[in-house]
C-alpha atoms as a PDB file:
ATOM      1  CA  UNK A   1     -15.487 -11.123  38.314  1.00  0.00           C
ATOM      2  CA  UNK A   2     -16.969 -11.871  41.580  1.00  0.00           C
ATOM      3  CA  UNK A   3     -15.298 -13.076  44.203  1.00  0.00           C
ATOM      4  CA  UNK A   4     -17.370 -16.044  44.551  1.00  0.00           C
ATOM      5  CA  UNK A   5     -15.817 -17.098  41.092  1.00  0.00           C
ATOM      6  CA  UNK A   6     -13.434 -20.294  41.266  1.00  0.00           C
ATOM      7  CA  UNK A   7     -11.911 -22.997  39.586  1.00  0.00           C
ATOM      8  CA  UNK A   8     -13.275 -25.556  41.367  1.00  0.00           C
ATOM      9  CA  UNK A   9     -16.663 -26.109  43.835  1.00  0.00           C
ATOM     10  CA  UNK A  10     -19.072 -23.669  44.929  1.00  0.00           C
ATOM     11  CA  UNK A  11     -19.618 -23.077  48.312  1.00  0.00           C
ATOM     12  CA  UNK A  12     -22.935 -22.851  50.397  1.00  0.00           C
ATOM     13  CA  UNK A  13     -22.953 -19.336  49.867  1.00  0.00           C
ATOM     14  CA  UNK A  14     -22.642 -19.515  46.230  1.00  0.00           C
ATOM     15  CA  UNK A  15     -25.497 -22.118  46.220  1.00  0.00           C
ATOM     16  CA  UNK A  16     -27.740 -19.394  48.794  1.00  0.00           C
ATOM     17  CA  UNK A  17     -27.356 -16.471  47.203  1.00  0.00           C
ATOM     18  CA  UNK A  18     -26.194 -16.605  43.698  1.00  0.00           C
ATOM     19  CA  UNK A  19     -25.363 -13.412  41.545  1.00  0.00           C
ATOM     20  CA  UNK A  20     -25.916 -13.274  37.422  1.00  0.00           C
ATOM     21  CA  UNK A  21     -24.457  -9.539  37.524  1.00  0.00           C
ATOM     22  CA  UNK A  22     -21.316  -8.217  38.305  1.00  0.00           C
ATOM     23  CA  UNK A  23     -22.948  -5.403  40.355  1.00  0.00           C
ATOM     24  CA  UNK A  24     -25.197  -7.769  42.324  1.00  0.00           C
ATOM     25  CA  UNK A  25     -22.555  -9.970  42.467  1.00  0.00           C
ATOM     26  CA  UNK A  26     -20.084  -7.217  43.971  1.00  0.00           C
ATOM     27  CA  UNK A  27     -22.943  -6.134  46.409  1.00  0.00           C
ATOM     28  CA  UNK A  28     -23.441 -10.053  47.673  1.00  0.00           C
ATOM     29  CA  UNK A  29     -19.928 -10.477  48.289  1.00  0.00           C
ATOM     30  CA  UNK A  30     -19.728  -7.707  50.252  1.00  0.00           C
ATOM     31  CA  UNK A  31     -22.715  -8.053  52.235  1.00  0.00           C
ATOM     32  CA  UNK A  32     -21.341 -11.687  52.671  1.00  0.00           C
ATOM     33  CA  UNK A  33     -17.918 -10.351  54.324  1.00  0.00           C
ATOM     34  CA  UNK A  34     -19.985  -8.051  56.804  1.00  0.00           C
ATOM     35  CA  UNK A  35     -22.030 -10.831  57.566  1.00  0.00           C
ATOM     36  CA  UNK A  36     -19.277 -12.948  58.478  1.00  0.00           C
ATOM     37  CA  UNK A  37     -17.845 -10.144  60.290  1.00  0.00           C
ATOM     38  CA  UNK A  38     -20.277  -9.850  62.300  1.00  0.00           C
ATOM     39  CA  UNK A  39     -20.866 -13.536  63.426  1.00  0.00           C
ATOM     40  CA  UNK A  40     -17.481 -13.834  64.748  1.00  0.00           C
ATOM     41  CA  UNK A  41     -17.944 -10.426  66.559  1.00  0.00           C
ATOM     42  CA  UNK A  42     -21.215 -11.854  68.241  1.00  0.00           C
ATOM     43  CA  UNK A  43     -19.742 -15.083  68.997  1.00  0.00           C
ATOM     44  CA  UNK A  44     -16.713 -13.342  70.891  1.00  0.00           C
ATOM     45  CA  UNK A  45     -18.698 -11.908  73.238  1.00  0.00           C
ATOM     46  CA  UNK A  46     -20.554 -15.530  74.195  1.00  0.00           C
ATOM     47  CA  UNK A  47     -17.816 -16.177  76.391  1.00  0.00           C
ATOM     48  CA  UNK A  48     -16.432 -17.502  79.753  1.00  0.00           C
ATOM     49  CA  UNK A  49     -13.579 -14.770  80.899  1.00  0.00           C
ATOM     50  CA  UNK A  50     -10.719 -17.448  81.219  1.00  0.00           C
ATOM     51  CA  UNK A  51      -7.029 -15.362  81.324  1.00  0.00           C
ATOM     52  CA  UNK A  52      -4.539 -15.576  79.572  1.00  0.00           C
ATOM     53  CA  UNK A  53      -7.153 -16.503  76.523  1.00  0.00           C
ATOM     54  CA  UNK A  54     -10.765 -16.566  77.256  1.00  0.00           C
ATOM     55  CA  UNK A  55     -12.876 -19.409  76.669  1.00  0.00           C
ATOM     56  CA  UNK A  56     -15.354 -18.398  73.338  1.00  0.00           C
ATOM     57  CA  UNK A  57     -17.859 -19.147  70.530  1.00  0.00           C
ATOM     58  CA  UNK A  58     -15.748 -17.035  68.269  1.00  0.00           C
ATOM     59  CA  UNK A  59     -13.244 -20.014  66.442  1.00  0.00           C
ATOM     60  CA  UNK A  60     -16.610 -21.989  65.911  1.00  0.00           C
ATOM     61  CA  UNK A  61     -17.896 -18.855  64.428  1.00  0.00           C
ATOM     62  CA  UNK A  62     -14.220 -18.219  62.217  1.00  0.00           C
ATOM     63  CA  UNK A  63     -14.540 -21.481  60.794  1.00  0.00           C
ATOM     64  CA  UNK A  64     -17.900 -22.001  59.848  1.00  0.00           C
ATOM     65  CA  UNK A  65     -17.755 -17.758  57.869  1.00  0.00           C
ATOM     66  CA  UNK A  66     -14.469 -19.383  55.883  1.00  0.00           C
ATOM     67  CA  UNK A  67     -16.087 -22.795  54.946  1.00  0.00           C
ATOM     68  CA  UNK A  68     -19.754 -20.998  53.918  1.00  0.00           C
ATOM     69  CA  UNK A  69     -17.926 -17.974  52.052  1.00  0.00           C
ATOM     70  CA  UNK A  70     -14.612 -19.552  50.434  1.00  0.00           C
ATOM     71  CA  UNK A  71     -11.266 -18.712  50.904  1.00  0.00           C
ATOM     72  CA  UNK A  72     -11.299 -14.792  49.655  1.00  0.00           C
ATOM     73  CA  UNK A  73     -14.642 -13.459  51.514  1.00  0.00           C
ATOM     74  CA  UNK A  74     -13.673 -15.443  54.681  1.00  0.00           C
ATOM     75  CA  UNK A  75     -10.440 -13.748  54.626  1.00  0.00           C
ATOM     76  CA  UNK A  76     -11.439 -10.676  54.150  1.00  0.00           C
ATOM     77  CA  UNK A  77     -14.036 -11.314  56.675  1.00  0.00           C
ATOM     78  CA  UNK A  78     -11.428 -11.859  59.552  1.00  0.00           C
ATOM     79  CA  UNK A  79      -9.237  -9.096  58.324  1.00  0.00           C
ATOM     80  CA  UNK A  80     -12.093  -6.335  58.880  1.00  0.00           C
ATOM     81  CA  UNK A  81     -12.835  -7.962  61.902  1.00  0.00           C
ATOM     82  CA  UNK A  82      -9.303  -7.254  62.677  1.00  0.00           C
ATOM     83  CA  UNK A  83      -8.789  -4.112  61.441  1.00  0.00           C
ATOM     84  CA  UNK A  84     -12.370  -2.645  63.343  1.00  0.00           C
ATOM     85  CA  UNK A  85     -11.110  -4.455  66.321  1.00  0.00           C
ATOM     86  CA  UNK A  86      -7.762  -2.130  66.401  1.00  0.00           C
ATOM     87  CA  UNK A  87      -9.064   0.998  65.446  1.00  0.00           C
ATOM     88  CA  UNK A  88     -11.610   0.716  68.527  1.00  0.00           C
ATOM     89  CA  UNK A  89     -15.328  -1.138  67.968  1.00  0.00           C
ATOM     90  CA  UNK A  90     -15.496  -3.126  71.018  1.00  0.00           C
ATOM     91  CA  UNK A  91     -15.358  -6.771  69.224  1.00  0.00           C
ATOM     92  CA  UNK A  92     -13.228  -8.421  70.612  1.00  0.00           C
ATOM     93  CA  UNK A  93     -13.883 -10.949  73.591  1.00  0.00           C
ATOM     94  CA  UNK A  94     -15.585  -9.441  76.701  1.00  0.00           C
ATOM     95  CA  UNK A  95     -16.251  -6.378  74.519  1.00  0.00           C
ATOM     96  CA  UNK A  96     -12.827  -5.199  74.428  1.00  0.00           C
ATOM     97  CA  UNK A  97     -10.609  -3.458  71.262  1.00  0.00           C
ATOM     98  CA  UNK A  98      -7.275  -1.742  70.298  1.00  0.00           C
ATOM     99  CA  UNK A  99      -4.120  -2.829  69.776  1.00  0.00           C
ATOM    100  CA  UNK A 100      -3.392  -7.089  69.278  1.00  0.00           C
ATOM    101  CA  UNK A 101      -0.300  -6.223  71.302  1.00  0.00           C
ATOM    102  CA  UNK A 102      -1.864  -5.241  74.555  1.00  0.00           C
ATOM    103  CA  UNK A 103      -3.608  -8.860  74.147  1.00  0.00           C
ATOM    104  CA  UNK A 104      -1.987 -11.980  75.222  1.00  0.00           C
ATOM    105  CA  UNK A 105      -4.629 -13.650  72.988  1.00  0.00           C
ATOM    106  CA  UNK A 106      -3.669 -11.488  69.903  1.00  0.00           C
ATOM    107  CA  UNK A 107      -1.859 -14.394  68.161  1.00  0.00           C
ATOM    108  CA  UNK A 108      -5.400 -15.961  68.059  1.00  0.00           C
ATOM    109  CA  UNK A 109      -7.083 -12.942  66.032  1.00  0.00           C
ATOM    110  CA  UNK A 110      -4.290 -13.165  63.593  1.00  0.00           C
ATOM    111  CA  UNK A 111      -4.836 -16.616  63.349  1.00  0.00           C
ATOM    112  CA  UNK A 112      -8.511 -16.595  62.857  1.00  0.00           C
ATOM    113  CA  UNK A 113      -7.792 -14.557  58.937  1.00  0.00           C
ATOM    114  CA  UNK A 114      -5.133 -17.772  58.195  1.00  0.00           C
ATOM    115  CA  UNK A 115      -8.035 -20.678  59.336  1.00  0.00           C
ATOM    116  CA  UNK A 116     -10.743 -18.740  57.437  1.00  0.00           C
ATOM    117  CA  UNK A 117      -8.478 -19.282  54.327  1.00  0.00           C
ATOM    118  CA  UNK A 118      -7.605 -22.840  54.852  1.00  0.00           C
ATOM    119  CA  UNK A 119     -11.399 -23.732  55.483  1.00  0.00           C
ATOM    120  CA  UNK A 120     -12.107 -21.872  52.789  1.00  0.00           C
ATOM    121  CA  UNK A 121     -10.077 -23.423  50.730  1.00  0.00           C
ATOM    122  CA  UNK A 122     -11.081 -26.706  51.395  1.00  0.00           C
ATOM    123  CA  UNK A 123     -14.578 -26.240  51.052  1.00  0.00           C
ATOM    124  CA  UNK A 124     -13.608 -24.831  47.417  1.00  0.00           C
ATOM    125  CA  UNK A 125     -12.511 -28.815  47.069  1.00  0.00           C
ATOM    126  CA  UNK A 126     -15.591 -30.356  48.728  1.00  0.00           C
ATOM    127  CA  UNK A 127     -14.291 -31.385  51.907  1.00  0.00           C
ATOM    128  CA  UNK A 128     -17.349 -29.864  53.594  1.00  0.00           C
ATOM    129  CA  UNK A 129     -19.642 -31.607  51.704  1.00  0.00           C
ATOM    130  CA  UNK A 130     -18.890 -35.315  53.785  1.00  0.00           C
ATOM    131  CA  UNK A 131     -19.006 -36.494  57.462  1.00  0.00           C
ATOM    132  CA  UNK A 132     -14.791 -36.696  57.653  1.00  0.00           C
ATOM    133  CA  UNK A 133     -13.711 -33.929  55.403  1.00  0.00           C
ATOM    134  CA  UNK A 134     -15.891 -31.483  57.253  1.00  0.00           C
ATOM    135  CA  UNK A 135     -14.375 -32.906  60.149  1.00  0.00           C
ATOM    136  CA  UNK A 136     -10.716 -33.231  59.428  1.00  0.00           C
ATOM    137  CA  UNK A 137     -11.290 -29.170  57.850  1.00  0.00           C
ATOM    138  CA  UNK A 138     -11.956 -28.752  60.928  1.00  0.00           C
ATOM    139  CA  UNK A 139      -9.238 -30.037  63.150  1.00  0.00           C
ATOM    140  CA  UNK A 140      -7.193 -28.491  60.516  1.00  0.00           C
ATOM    141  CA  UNK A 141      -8.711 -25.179  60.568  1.00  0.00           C
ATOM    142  CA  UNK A 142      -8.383 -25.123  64.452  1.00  0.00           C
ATOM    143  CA  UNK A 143      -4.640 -25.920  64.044  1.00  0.00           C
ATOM    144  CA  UNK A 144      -3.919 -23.236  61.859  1.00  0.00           C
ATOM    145  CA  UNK A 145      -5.363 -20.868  64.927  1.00  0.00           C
ATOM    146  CA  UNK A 146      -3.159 -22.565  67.369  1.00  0.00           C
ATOM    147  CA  UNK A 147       0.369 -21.643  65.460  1.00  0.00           C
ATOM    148  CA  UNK A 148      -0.299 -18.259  65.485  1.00  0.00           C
ATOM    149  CA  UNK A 149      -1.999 -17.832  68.692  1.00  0.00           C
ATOM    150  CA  UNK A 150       0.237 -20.383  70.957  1.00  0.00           C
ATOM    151  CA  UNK A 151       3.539 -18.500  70.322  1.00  0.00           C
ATOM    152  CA  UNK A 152       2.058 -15.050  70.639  1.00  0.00           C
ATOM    153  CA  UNK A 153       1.128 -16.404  73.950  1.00  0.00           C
ATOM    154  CA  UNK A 154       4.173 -17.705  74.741  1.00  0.00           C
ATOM    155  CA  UNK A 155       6.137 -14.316  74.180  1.00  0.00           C
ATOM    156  CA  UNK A 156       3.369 -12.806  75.938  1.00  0.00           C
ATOM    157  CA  UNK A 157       4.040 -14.288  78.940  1.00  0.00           C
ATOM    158  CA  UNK A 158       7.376 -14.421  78.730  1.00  0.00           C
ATOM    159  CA  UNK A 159       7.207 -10.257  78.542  1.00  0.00           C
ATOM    160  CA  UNK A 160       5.069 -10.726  81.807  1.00  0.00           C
ATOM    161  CA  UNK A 161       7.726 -12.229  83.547  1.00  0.00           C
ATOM    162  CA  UNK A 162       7.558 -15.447  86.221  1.00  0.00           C
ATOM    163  CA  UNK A 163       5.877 -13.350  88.479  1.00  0.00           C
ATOM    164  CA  UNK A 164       2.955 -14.368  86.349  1.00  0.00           C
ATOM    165  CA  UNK A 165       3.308 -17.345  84.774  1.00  0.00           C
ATOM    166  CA  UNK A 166       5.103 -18.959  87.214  1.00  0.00           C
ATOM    167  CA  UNK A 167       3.785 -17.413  90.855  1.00  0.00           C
ATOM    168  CA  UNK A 168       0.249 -16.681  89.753  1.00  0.00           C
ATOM    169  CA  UNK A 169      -0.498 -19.032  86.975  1.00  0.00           C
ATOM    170  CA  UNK A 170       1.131 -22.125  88.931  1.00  0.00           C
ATOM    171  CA  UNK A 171       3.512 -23.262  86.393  1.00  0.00           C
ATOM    172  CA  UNK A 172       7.080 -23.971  86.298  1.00  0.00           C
ATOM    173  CA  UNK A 173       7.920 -23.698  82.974  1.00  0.00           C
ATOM    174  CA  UNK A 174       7.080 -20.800  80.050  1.00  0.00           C
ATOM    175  CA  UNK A 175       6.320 -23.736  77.454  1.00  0.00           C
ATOM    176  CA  UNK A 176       4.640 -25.389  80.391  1.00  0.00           C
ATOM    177  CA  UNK A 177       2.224 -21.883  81.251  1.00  0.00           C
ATOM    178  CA  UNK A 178       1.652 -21.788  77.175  1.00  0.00           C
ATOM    179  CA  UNK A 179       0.426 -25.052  76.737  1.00  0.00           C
ATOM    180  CA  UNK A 180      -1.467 -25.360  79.857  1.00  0.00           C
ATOM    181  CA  UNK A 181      -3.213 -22.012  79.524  1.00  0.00           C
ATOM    182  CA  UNK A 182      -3.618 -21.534  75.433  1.00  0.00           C
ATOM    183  CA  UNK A 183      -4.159 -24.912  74.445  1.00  0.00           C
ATOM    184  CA  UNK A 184      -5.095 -28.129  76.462  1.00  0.00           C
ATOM    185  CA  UNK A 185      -7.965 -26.931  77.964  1.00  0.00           C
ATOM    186  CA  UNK A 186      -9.586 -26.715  74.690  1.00  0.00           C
ATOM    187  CA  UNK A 187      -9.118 -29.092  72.993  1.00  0.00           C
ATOM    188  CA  UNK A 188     -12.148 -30.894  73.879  1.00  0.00           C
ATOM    189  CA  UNK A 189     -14.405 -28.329  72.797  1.00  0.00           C
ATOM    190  CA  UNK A 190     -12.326 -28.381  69.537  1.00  0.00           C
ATOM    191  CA  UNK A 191     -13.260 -32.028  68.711  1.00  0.00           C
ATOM    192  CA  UNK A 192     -16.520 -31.190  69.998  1.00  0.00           C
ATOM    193  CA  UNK A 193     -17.158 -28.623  67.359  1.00  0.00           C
ATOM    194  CA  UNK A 194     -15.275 -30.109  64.345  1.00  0.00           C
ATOM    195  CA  UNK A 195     -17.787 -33.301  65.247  1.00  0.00           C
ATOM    196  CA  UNK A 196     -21.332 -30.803  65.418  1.00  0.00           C
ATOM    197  CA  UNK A 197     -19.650 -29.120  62.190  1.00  0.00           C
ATOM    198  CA  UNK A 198     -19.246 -32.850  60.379  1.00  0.00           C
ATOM    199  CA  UNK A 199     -22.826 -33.535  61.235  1.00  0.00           C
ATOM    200  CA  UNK A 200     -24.234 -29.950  60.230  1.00  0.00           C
ATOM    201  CA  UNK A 201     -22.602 -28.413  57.400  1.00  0.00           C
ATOM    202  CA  UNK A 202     -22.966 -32.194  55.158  1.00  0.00           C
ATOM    203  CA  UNK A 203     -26.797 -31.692  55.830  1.00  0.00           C
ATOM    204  CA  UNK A 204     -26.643 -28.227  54.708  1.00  0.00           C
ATOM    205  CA  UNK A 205     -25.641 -28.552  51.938  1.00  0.00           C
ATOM    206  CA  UNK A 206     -28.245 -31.608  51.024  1.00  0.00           C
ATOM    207  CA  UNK A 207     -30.566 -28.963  51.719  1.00  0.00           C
ATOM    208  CA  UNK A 208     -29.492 -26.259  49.478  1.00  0.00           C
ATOM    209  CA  UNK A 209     -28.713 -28.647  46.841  1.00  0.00           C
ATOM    210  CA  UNK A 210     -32.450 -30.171  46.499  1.00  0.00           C
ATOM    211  CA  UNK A 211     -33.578 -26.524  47.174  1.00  0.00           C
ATOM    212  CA  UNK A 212     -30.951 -25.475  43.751  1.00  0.00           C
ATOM    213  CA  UNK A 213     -32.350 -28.494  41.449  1.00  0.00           C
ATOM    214  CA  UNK A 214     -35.770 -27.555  42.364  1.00  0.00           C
ATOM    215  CA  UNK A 215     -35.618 -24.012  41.411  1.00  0.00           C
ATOM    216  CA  UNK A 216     -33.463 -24.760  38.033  1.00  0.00           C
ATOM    217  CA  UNK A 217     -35.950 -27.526  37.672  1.00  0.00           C
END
């Protein structure tokens, strides 16, 4: 069985590149996980070198591999993204690699396999096919990111010491540091691209559904 194979709606790449063998169908899922790997490793390195967590394309990139693929090939996506990541292909943000740990943005990476599958999910369940599930998917997709990432931050820093957070950083408290640096200043852009997602991914798939009836037509 493929791994495109579910219980409930196909996804936009079910619709783009359909399989009617199980060997095809095992060689377009895989070529669908490298693909998405590779996205998010381009769209890491569009980015403006903010510290603690650097301001990037990549969670724009995450989101959109797990609502195109589905829950299983977005996952997997994000976990071999993770996994080249440690071992040492410079993916990451600025180019970097190795271990999450020496990353005070490593919670974020770990996040990025959870979002892919909640995305995913709800694409399975058409919320990517309207204006406001797209967009709520979204927002929830991005939130998902944020657990994981915002306390890895916040023990990151707190490993650091006040000598960082505190004297360098300018804040006074550790939540204070976390919040300030991991999360508020992006959550614009969030809203920004859960909006340019609502509006994009709707007319996608209007497109590849005419584009389906016409060729079974």
């Amino acid at each position: 069985m493929s791994l495109s194979a579910a219980t409930h709606h196909r996804v936009l790449a079910d619709v783009v590149m359909p399989s009617r063998t199980r060997a095809l169908a095992l060689a377009t899922d895989a070529t669908l996980v490298l693909a998405g790997t590779a996205l998010v490793a381009g769209a890491a390195q569009l980015t403006i070198p903010f510290w603690p967590v650097p301001l990037t394309a990549q969670t724009f990139a995450v989101l959109v591999v797990g609502t195109a693929l589905g829950p299983l090939r977005g996952v997997l996506s994000m976990i071999l993204y993770l996994v080249l990541g440690v071992i040492g292909l410079p993916i990451f943000s600025q180019g970097t690699s190795g271990s999450l740990f020496s990353l005070t943005s490593g919670g974020y990476i770990v996040g990025f396999i959870a979002a892919a599958g909640v995305v995913g999910w709800l694409a399975r369940r058409a919320w990517d096919r309207r204006i406001v599930g797209m967009f709520v998917a979204f927002l929830a997709g991005s939130a998902v990111i944020y657990a994981f990432g915002l306390p890895w931050l916040y023990v990151s820093l707190s490993n650091l010491g006040p000598a960082v957070w505190q004297d360098t950083m300018g804040y006074q408290t550790l939540i204070g540091a976390t919040l300030g640096a991991g999360f508020l200043p992006f959550i614009l852009g969030d809203v920004v691209k859960a909006l340019f997602a609502a509006a994009l991914v709707p007319l996608a798939w209007k497109g590849v559904t005419a584009l389906d009836a016409r060729k079974r037509g």
